[in-house]
C-alpha atoms as a PDB file:
ATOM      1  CA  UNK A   1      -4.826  12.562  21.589  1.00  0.00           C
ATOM      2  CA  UNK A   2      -4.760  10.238  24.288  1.00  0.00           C
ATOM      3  CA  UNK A   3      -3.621  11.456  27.543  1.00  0.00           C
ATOM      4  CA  UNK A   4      -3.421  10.765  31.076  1.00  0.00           C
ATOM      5  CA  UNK A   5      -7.648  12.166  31.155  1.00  0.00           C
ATOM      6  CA  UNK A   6      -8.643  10.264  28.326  1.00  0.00           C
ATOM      7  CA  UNK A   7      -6.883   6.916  29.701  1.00  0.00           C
ATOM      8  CA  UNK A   8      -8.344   7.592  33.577  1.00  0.00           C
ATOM      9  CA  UNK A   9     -11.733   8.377  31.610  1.00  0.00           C
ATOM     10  CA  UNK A  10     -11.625   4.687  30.141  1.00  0.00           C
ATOM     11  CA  UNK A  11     -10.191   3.237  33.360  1.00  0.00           C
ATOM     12  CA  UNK A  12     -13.634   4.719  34.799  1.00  0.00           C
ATOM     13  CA  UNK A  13     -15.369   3.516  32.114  1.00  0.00           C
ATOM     14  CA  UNK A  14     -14.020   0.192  32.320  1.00  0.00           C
ATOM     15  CA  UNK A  15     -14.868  -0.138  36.553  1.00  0.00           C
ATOM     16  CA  UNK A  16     -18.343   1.281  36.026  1.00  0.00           C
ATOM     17  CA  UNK A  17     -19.750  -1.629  33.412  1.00  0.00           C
ATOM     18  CA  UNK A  18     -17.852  -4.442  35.419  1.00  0.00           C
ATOM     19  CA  UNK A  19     -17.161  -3.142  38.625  1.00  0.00           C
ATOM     20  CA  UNK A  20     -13.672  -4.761  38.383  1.00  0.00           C
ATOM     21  CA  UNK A  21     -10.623  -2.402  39.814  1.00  0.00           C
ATOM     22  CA  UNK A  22      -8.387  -1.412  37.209  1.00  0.00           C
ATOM     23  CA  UNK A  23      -4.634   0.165  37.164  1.00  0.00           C
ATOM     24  CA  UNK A  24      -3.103   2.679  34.575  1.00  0.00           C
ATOM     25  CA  UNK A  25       0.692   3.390  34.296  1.00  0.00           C
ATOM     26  CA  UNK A  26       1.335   5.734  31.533  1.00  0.00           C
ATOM     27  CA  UNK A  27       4.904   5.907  29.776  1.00  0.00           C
ATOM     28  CA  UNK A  28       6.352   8.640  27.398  1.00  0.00           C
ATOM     29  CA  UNK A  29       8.334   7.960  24.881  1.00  0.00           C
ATOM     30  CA  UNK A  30      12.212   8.018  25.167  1.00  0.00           C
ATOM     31  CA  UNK A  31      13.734   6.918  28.611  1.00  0.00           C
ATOM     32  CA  UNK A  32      10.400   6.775  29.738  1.00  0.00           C
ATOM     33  CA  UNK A  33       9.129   4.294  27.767  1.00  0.00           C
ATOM     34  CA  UNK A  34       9.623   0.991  30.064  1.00  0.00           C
ATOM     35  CA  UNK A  35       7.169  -1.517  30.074  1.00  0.00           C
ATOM     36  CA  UNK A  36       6.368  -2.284  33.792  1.00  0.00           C
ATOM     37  CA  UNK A  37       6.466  -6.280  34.626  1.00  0.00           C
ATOM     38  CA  UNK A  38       3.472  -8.312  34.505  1.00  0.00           C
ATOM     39  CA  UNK A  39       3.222 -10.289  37.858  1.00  0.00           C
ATOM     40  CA  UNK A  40       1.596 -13.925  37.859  1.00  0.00           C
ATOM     41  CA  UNK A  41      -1.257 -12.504  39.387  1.00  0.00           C
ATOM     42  CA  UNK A  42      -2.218  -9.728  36.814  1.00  0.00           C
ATOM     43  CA  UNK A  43      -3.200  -9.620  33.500  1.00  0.00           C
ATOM     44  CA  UNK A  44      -3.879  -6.474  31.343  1.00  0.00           C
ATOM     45  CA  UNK A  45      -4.448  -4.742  28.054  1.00  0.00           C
ATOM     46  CA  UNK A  46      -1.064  -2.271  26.209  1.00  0.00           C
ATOM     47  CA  UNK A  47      -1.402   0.751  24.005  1.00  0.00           C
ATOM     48  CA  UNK A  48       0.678   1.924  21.834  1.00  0.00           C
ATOM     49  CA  UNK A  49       0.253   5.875  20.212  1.00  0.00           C
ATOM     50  CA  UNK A  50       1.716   8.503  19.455  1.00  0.00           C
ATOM     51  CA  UNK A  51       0.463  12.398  20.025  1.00  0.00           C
ATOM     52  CA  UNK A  52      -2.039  12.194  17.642  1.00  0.00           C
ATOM     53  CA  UNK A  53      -3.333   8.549  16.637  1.00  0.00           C
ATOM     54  CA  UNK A  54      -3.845   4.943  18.517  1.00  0.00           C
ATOM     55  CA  UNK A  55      -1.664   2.382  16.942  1.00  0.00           C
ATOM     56  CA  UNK A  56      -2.493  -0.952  18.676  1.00  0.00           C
ATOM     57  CA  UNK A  57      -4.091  -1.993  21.357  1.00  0.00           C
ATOM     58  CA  UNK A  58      -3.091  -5.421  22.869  1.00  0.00           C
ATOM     59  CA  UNK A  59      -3.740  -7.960  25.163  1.00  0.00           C
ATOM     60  CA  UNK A  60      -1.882 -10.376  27.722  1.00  0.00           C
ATOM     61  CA  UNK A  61      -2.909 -13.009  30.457  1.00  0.00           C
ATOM     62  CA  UNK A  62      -0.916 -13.736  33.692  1.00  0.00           C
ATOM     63  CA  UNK A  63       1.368 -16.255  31.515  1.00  0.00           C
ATOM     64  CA  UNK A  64       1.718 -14.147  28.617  1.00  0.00           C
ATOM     65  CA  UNK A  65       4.717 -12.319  29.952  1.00  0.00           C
ATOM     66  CA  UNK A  66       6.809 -12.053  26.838  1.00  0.00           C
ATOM     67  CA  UNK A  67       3.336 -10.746  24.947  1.00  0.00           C
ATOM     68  CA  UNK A  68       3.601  -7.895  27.879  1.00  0.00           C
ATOM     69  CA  UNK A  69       7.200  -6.736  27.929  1.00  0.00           C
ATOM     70  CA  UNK A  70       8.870  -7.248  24.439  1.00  0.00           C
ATOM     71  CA  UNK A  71       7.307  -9.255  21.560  1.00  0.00           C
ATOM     72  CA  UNK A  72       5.654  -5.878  19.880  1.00  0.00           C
ATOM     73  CA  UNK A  73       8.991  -4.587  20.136  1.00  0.00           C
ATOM     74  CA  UNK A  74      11.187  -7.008  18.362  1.00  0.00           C
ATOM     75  CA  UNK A  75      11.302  -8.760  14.841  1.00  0.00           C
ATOM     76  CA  UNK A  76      10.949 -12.824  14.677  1.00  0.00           C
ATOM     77  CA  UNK A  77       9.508 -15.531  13.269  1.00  0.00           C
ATOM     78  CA  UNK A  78       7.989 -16.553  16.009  1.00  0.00           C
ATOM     79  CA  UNK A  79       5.256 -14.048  16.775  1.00  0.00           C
ATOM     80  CA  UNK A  80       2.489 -13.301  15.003  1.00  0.00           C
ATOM     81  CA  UNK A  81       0.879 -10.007  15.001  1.00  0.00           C
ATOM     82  CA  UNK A  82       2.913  -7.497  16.892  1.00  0.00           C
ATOM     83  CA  UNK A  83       3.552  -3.886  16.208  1.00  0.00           C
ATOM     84  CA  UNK A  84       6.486  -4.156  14.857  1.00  0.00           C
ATOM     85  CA  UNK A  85       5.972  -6.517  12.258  1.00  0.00           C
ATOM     86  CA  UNK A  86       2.757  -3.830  11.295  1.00  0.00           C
ATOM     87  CA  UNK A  87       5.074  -0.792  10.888  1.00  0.00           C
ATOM     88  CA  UNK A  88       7.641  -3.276   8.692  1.00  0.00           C
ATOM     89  CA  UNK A  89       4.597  -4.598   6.632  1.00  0.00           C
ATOM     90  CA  UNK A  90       2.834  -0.863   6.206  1.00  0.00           C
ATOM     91  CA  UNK A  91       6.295   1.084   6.375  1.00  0.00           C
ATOM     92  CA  UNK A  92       4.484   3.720   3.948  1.00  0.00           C
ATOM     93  CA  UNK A  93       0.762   4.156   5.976  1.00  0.00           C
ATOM     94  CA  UNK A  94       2.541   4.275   8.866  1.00  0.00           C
ATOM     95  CA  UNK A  95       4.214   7.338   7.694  1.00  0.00           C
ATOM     96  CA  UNK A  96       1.109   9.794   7.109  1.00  0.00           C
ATOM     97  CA  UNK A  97       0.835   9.467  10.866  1.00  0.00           C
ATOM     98  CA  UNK A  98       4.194  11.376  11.494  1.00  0.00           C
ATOM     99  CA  UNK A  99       5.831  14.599  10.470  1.00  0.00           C
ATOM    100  CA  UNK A 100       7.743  14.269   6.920  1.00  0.00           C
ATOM    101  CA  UNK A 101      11.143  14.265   9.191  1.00  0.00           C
ATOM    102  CA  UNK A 102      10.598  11.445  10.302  1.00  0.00           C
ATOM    103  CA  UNK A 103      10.049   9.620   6.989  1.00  0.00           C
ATOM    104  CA  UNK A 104      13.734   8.791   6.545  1.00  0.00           C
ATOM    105  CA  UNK A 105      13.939   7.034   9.963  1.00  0.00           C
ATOM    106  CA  UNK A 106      10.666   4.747   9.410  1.00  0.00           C
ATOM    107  CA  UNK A 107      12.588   3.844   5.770  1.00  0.00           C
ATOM    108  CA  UNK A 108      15.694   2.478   7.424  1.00  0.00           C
ATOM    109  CA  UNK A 109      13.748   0.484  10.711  1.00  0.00           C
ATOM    110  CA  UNK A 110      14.957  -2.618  10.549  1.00  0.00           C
ATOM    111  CA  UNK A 111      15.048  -5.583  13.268  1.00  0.00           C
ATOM    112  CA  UNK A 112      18.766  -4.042  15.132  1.00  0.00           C
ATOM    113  CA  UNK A 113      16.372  -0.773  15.567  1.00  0.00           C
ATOM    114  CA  UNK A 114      12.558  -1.306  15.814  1.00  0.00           C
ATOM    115  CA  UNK A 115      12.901  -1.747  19.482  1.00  0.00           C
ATOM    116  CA  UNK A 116      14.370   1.781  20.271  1.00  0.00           C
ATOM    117  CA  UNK A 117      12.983   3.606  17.512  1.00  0.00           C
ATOM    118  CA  UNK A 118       9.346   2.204  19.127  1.00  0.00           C
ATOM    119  CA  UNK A 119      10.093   3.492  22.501  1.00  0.00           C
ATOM    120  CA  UNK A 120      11.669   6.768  21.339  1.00  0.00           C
ATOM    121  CA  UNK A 121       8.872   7.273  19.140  1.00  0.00           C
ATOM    122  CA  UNK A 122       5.505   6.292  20.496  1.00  0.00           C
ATOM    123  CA  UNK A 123       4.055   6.180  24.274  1.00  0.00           C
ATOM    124  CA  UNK A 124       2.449   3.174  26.292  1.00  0.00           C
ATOM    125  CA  UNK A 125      -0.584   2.644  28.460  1.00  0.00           C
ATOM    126  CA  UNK A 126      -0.997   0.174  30.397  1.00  0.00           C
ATOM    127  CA  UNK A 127      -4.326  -1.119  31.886  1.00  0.00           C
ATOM    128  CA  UNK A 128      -3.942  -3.756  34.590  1.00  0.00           C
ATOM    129  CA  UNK A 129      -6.888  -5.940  36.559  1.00  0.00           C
ATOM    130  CA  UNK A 130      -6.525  -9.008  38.586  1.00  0.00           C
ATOM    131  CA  UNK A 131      -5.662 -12.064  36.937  1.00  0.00           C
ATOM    132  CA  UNK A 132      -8.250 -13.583  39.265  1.00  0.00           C
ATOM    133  CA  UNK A 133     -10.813 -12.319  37.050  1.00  0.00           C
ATOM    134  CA  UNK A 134     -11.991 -14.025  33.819  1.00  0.00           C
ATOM    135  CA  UNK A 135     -10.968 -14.047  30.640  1.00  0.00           C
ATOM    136  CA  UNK A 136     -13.722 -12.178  29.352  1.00  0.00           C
ATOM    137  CA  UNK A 137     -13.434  -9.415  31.789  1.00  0.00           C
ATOM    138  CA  UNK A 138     -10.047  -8.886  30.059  1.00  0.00           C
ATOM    139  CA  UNK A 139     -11.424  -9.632  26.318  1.00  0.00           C
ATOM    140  CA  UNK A 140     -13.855  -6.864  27.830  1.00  0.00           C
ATOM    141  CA  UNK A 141     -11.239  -4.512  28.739  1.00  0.00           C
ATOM    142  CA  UNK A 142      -9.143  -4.697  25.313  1.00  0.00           C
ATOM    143  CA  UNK A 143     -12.356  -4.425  23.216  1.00  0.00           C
ATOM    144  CA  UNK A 144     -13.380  -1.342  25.027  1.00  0.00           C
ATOM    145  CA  UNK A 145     -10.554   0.425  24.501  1.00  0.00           C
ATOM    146  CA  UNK A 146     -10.395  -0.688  20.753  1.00  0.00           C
ATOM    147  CA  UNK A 147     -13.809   0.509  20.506  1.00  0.00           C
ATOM    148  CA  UNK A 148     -13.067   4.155  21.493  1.00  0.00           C
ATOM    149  CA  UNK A 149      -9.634   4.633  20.579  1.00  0.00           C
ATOM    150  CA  UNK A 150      -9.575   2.744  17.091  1.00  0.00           C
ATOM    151  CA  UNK A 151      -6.294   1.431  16.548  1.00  0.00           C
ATOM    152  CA  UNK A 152      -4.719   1.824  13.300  1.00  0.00           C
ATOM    153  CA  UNK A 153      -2.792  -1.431  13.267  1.00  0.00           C
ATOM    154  CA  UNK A 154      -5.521  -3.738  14.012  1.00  0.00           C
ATOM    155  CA  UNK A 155      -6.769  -7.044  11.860  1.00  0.00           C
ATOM    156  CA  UNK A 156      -6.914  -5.213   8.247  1.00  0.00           C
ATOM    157  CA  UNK A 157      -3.562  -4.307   8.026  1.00  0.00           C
ATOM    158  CA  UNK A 158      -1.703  -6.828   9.961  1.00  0.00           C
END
């Protein structure tokens, strides 16, 4: 489970091997699940989960706004690799990581109710540093936390 320990845990894990400051906002699902604004002057790293499993684990630079607030939550043709277009393409793995009552609802997502079903159905963590810093600090900061929370939905089954 990843919770609001286990995210300050990597936050601290994070400062301690770069010594860069780093900001957590943690969402629930539901209402709650808003994903804050990304400012020109921050960049950061997204997770998506739900109580039990790590589904993807993202990144997005200063000018990657769209990346930040919706493209993982919406269907096009446009964007590669987001996590909606994994759930479509792996409707069936995706279900063995929820209760059987919830098969019926990941049979009949489709793109007029990804985006709601995501936030009603899985939580966000953001991780925020400076945009100041390099790109490798933030490379750094999305391969940790791929690293120790193993995302389902990353590279294989894209």
């Amino acid at each position: 489970m990843i919770d609001e320990e286990k995210a300050k845990t990597l936050r601290d894990e994070f400062i301690k091997l770069t010594g860069i400051d780093c900001k957590i906002s943690l969402m629930g699902n539901g209402e709650y699940h808003k994903p804050t604004t990304l400012r020109k002057d921050e960049q950061g790293v997204y997770v998506f989960f739900n109580e039990n499993y790590c589904f993807k684990v993202g990144k997005a630079g200063s000018k990657s706004k769209a990346r930040w607030n919706s493209h993982h939550y919406n269907l096009d043709n446009k964007t590669p690799s987001t996590f909606a277009k994994s759930i479509m393409k792996n409707k069936e793995k995706f279900k063995q990581y929820y209760p059987k009552s919830k098969y019926e609802e990941i049979d009949n997502l489709k793109k007029d109710n990804i985006k709601q079903w995501i936030r009603d159905n899985t939580y966000r963590i953001e991780f925020k540093i400076s945009a100041d810093k390099s790109k490798y600090a933030l490379n750094l900061l999305e391969a940790l936390l791929q690293f120790r929370l193993e995302p389902v939905f990353e590279g294989k089954y894209e």
